[in-house]
PDB file of N, CA and C in Angstrom:
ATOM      1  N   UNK A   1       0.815  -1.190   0.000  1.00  0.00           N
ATOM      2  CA  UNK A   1       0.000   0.000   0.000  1.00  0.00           C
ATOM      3  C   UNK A   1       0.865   1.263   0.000  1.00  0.00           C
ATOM      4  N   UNK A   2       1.902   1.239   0.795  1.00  0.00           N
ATOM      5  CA  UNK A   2       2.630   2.298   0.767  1.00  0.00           C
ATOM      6  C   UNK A   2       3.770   2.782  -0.396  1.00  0.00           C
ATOM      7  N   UNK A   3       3.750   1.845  -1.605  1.00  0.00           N
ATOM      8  CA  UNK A   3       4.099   1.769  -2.834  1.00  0.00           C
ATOM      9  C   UNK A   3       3.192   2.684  -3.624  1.00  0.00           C
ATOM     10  N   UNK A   4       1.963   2.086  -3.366  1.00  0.00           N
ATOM     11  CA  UNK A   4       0.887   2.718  -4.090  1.00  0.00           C
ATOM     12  C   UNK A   4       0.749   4.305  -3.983  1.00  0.00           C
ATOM     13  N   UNK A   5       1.128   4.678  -2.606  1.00  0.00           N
ATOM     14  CA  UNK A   5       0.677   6.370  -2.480  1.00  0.00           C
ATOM     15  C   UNK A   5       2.208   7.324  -2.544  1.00  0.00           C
ATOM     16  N   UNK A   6       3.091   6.108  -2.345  1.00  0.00           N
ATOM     17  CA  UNK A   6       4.459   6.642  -3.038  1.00  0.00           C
ATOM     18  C   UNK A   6       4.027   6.791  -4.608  1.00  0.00           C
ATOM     19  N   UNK A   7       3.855   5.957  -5.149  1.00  0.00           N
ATOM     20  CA  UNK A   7       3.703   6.091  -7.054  1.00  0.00           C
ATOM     21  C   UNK A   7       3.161   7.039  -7.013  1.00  0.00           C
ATOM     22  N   UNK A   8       1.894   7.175  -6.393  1.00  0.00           N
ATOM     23  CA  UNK A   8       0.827   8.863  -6.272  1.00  0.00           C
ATOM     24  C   UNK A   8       1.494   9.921  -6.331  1.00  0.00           C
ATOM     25  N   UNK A   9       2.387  10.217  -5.801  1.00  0.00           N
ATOM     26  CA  UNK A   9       3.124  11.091  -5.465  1.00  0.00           C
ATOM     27  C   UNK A   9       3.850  11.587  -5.878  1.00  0.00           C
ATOM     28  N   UNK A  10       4.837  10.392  -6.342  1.00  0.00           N
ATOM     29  CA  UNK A  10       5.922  10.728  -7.770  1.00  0.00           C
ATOM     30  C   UNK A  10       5.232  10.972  -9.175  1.00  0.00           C
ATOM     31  N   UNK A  11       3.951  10.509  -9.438  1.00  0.00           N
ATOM     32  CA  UNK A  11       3.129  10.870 -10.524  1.00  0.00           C
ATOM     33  C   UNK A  11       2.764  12.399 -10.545  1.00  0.00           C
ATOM     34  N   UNK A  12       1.974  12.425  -9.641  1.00  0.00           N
ATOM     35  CA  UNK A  12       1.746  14.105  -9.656  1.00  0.00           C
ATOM     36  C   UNK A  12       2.960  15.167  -9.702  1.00  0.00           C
ATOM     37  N   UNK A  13       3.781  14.561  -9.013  1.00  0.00           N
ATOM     38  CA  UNK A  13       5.416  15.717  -8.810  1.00  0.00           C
ATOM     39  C   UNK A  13       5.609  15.985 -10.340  1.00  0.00           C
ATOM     40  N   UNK A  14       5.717  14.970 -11.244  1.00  0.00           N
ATOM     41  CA  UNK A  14       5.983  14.582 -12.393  1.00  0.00           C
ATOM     42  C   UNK A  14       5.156  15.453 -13.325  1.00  0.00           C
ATOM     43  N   UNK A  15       3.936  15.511 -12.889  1.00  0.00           N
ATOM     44  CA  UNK A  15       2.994  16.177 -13.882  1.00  0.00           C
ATOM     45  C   UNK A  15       3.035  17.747 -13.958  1.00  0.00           C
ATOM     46  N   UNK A  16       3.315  18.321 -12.625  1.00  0.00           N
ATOM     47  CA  UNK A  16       3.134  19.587 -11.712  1.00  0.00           C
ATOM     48  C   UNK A  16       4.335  19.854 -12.859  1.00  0.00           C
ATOM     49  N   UNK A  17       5.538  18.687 -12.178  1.00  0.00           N
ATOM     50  CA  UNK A  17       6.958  19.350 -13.000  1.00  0.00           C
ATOM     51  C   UNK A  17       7.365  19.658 -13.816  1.00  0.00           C
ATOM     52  N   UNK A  18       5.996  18.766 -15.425  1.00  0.00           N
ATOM     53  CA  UNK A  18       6.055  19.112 -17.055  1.00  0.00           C
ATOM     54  C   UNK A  18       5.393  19.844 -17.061  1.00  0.00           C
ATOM     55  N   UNK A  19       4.512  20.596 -16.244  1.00  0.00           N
ATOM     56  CA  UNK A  19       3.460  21.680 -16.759  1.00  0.00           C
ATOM     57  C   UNK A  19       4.384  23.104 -16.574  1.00  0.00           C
ATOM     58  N   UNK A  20       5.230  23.011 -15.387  1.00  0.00           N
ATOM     59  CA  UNK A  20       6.125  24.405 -15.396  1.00  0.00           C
ATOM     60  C   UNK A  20       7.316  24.062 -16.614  1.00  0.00           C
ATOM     61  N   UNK A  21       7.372  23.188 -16.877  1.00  0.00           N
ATOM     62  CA  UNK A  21       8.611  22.695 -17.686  1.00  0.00           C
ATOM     63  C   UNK A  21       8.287  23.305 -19.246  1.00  0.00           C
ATOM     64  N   UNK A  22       7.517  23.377 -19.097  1.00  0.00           N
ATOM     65  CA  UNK A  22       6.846  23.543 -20.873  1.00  0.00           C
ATOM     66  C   UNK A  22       6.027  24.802 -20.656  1.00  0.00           C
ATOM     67  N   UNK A  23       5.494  25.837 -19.764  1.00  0.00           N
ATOM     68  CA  UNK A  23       5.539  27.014 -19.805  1.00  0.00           C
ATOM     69  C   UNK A  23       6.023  27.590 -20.605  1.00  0.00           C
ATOM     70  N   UNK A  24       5.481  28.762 -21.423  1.00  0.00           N
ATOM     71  CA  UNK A  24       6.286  29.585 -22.450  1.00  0.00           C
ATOM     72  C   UNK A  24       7.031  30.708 -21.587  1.00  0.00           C
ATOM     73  N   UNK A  25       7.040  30.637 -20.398  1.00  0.00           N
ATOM     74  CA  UNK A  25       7.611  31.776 -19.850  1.00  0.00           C
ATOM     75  C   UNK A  25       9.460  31.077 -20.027  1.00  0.00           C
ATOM     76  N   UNK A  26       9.608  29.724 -19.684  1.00  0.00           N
ATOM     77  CA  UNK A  26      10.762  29.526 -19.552  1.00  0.00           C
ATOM     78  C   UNK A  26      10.824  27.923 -20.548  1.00  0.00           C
ATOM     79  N   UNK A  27      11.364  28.083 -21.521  1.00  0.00           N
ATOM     80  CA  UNK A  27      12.184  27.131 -22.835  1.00  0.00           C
ATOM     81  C   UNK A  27      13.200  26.377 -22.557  1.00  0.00           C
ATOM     82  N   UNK A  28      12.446  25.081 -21.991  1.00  0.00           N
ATOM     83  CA  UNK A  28      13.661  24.137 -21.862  1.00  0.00           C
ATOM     84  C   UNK A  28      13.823  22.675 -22.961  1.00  0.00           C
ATOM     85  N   UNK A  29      15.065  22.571 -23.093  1.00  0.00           N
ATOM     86  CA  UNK A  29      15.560  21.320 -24.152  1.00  0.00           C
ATOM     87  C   UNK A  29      15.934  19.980 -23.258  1.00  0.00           C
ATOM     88  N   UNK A  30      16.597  20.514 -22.178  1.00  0.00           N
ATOM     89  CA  UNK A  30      17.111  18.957 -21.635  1.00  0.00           C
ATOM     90  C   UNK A  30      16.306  19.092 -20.531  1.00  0.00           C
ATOM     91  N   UNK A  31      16.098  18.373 -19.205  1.00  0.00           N
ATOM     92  CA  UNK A  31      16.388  18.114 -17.982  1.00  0.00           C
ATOM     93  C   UNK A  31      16.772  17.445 -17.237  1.00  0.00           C
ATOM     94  N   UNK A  32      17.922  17.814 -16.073  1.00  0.00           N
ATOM     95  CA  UNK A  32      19.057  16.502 -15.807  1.00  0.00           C
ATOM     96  C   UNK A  32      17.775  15.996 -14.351  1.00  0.00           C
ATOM     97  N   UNK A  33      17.320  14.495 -14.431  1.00  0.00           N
ATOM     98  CA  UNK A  33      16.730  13.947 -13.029  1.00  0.00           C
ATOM     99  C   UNK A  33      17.817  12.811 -12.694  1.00  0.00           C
ATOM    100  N   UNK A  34      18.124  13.342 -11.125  1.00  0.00           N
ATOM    101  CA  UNK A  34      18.586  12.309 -10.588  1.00  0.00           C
ATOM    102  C   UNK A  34      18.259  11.379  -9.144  1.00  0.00           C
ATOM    103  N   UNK A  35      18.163  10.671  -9.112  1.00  0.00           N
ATOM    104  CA  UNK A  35      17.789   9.768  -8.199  1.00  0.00           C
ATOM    105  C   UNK A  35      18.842   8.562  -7.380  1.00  0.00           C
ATOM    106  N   UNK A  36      18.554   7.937  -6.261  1.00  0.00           N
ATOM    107  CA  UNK A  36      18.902   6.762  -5.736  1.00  0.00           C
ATOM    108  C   UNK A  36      18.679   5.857  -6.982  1.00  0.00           C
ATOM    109  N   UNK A  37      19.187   4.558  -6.486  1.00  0.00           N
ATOM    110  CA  UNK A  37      19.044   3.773  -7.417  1.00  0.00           C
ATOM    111  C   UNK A  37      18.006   2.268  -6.558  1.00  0.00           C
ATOM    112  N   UNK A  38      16.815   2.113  -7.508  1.00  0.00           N
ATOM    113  CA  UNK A  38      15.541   1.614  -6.666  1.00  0.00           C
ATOM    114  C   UNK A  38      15.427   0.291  -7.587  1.00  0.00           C
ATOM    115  N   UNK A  39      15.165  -0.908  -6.821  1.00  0.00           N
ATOM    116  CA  UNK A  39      15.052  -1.434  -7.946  1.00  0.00           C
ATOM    117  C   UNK A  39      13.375  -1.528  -8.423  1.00  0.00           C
ATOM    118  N   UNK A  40      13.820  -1.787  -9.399  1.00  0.00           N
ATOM    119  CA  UNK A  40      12.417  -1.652 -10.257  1.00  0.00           C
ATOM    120  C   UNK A  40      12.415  -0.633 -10.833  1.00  0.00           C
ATOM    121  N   UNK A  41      12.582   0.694 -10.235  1.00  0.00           N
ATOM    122  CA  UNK A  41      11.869   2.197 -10.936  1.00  0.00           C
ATOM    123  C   UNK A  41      13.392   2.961 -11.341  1.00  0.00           C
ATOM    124  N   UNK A  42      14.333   2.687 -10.690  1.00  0.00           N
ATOM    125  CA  UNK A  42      15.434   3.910 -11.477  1.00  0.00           C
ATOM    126  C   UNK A  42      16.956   2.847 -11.277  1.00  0.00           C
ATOM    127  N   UNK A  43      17.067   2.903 -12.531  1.00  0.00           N
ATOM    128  CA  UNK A  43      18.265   1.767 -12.611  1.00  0.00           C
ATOM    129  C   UNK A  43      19.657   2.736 -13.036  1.00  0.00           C
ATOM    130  N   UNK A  44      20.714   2.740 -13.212  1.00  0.00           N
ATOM    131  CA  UNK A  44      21.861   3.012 -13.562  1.00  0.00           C
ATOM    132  C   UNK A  44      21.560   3.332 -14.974  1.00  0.00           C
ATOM    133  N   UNK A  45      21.231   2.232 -15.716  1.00  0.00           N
ATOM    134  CA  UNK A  45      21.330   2.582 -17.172  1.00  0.00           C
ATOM    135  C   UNK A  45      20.325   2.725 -17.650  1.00  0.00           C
ATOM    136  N   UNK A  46      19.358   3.396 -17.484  1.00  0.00           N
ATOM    137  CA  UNK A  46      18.474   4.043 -17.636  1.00  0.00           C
ATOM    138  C   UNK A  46      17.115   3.480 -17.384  1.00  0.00           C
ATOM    139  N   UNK A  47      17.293   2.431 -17.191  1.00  0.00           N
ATOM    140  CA  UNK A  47      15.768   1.708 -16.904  1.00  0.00           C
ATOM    141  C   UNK A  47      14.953   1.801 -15.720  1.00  0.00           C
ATOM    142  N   UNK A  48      14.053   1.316 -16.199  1.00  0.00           N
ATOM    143  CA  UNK A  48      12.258   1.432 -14.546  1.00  0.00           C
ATOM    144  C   UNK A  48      11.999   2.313 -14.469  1.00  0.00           C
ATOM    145  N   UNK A  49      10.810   1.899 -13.765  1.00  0.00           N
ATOM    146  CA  UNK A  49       9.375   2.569 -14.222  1.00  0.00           C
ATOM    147  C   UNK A  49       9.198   4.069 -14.190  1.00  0.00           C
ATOM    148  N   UNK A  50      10.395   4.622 -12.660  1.00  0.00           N
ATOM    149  CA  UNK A  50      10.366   5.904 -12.694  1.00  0.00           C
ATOM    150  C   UNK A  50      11.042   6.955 -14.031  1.00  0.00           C
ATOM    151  N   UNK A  51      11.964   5.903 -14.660  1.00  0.00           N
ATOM    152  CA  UNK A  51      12.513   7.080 -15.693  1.00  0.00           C
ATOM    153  C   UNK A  51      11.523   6.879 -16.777  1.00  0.00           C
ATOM    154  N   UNK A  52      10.668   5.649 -16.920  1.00  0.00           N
ATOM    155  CA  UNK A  52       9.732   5.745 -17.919  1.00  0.00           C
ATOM    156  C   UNK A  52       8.387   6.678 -18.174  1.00  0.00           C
ATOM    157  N   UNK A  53       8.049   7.046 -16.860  1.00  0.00           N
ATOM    158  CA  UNK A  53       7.331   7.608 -16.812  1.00  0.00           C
ATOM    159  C   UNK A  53       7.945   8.980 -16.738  1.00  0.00           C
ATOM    160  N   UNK A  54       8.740   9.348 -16.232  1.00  0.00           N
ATOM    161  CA  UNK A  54       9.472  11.462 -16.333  1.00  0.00           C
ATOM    162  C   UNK A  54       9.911  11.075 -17.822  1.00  0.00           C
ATOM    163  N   UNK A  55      10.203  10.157 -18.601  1.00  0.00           N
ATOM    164  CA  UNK A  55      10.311  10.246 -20.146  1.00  0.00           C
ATOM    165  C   UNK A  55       8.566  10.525 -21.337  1.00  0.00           C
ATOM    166  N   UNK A  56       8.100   9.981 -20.145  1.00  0.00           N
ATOM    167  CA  UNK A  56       6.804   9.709 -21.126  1.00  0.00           C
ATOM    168  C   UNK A  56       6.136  11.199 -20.644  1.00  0.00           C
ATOM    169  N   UNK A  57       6.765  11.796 -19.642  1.00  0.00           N
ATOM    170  CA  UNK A  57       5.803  13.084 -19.323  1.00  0.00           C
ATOM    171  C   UNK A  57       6.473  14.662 -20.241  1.00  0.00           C
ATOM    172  N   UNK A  58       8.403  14.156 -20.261  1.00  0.00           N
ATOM    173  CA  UNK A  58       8.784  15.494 -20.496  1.00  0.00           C
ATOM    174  C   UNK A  58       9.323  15.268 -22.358  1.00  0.00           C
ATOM    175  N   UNK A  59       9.460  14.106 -22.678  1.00  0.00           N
ATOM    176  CA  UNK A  59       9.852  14.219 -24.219  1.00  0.00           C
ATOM    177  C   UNK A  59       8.717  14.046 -25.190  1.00  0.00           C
ATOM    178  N   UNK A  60       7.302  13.953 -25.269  1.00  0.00           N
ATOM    179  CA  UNK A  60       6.252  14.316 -25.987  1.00  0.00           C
ATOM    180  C   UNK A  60       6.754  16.101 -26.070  1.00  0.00           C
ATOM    181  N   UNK A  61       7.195  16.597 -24.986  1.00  0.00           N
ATOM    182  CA  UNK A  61       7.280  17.828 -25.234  1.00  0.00           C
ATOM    183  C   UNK A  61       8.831  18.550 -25.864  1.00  0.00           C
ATOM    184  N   UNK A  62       9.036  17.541 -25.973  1.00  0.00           N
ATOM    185  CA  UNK A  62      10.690  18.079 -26.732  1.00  0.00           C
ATOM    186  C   UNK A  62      11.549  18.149 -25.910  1.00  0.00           C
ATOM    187  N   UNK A  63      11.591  17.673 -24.710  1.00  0.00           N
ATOM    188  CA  UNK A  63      12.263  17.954 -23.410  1.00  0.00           C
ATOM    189  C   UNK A  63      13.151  16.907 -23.300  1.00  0.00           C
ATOM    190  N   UNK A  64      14.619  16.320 -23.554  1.00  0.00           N
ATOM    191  CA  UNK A  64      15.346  15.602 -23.646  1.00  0.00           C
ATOM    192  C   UNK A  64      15.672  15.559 -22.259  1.00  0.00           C
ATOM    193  N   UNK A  65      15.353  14.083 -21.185  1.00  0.00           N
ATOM    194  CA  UNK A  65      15.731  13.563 -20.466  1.00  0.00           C
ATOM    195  C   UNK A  65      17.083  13.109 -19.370  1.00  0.00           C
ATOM    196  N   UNK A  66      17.983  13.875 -19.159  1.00  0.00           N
ATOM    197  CA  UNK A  66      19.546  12.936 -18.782  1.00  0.00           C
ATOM    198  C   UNK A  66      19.283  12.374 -17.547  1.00  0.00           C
ATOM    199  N   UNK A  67      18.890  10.798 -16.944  1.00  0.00           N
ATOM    200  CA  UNK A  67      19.039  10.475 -15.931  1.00  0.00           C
ATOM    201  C   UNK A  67      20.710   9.819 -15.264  1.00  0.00           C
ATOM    202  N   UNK A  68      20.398  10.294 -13.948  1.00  0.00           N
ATOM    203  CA  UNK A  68      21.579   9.552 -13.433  1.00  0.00           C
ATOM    204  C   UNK A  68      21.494   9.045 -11.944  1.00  0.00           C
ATOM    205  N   UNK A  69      22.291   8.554 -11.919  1.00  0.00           N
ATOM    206  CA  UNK A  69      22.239   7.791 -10.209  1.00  0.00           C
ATOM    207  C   UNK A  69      23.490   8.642  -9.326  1.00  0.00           C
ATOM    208  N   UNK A  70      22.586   8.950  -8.126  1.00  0.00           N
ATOM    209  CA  UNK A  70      23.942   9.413  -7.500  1.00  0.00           C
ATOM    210  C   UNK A  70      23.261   9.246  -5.549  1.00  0.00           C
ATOM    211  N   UNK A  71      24.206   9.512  -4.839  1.00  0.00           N
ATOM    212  CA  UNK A  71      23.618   9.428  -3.519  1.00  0.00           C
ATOM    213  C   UNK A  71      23.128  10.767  -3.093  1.00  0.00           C
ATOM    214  N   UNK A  72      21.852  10.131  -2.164  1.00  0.00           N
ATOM    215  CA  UNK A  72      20.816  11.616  -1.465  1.00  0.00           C
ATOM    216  C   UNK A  72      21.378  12.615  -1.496  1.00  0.00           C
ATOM    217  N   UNK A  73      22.812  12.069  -0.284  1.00  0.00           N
ATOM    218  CA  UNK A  73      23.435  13.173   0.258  1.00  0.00           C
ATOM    219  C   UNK A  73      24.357  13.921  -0.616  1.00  0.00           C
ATOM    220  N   UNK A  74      24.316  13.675  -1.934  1.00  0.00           N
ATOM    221  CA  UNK A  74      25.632  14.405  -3.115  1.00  0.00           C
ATOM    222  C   UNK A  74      23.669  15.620  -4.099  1.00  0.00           C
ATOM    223  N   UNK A  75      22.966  15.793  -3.118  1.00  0.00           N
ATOM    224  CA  UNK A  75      21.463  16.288  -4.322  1.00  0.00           C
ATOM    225  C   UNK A  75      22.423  17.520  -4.190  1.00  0.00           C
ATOM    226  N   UNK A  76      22.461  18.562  -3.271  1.00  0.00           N
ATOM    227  CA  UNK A  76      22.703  19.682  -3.736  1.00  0.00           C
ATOM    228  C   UNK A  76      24.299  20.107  -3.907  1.00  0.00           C
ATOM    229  N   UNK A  77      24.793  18.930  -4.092  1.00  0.00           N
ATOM    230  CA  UNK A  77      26.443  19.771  -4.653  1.00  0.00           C
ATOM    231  C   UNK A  77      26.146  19.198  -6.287  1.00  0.00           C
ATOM    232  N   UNK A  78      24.898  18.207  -6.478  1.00  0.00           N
ATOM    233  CA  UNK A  78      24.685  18.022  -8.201  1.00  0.00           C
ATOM    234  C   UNK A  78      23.768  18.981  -8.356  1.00  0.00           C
ATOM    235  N   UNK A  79      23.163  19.487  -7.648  1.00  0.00           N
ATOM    236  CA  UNK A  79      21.750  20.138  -7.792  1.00  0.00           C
ATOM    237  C   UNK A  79      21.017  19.444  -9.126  1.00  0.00           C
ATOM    238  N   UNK A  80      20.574  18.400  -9.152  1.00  0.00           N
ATOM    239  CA  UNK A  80      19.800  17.765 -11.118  1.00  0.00           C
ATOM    240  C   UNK A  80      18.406  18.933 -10.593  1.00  0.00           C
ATOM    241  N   UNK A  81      17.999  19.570 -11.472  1.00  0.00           N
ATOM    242  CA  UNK A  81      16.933  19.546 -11.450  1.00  0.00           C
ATOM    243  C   UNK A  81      15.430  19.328 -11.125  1.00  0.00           C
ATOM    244  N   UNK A  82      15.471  17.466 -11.117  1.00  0.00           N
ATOM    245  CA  UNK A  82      14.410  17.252 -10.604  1.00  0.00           C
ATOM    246  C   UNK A  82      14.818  15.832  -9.669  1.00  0.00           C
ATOM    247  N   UNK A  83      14.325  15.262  -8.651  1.00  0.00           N
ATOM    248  CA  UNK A  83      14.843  14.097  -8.075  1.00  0.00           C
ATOM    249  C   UNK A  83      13.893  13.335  -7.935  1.00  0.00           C
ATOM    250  N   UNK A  84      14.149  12.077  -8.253  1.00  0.00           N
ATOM    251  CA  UNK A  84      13.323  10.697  -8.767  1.00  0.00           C
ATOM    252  C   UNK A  84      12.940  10.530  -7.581  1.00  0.00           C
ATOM    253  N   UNK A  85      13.686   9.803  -7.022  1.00  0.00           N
ATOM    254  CA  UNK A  85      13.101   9.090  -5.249  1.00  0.00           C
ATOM    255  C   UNK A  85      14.826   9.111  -4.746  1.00  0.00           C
ATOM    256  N   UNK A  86      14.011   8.380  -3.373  1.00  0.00           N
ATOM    257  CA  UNK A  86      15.452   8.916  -2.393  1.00  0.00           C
ATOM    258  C   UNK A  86      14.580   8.202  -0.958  1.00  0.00           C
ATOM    259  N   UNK A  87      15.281   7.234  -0.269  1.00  0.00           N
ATOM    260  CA  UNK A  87      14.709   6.600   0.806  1.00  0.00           C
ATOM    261  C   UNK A  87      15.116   7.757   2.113  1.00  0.00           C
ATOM    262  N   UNK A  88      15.509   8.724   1.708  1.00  0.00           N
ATOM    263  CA  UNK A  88      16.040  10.269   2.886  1.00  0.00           C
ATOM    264  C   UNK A  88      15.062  10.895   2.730  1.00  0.00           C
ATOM    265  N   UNK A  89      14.370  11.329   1.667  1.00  0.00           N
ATOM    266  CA  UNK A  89      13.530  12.781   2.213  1.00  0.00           C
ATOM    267  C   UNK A  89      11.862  11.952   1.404  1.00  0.00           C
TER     268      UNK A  89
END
């Protein structure tokens, strides 16, 4: 169950996040998301479910994707943009 309202969650973040993403106020081409590495949803080389879905939300819009794996505690000396999941926050 607590999968389920996690997915909720990362879905909507996701949606909220292509709707400012694609704003005409601000024109974006790439966006770097980075995340823990989960299995199932965010793999190293690009696979699960979570990069499938921030792919399926931001490149219909022309928005080229770079995922990567890195640890919680390295988010703000990478600052990515947007962050997948993370068993810390």
């Amino acid at each position: 169950m607590q999968v389920r309202a996690h997915m909720h969650r990362v879905i909507a973040a996701l949606v909220i996040g292509a709707a400012l993403a694609v704003s005409p106020a601000r024109a974006l081409d790439t966006i770097r998301v980075s995340s823990e590495q989960w299995d199932h949803a965010t793999h190293r080389d690009g696979s699960g479910l979570y990069w499938d879905i921030i792919r399926a939300v931001y490149e219909p819009a022309g928005i080229e994707v770079r995922e990567r794996i890195v640890a919680a505690s390295l988010l703000h000396s990478n600052s990515p943009a947007t962050w997948a999941a993370s068993s810390r926050y």
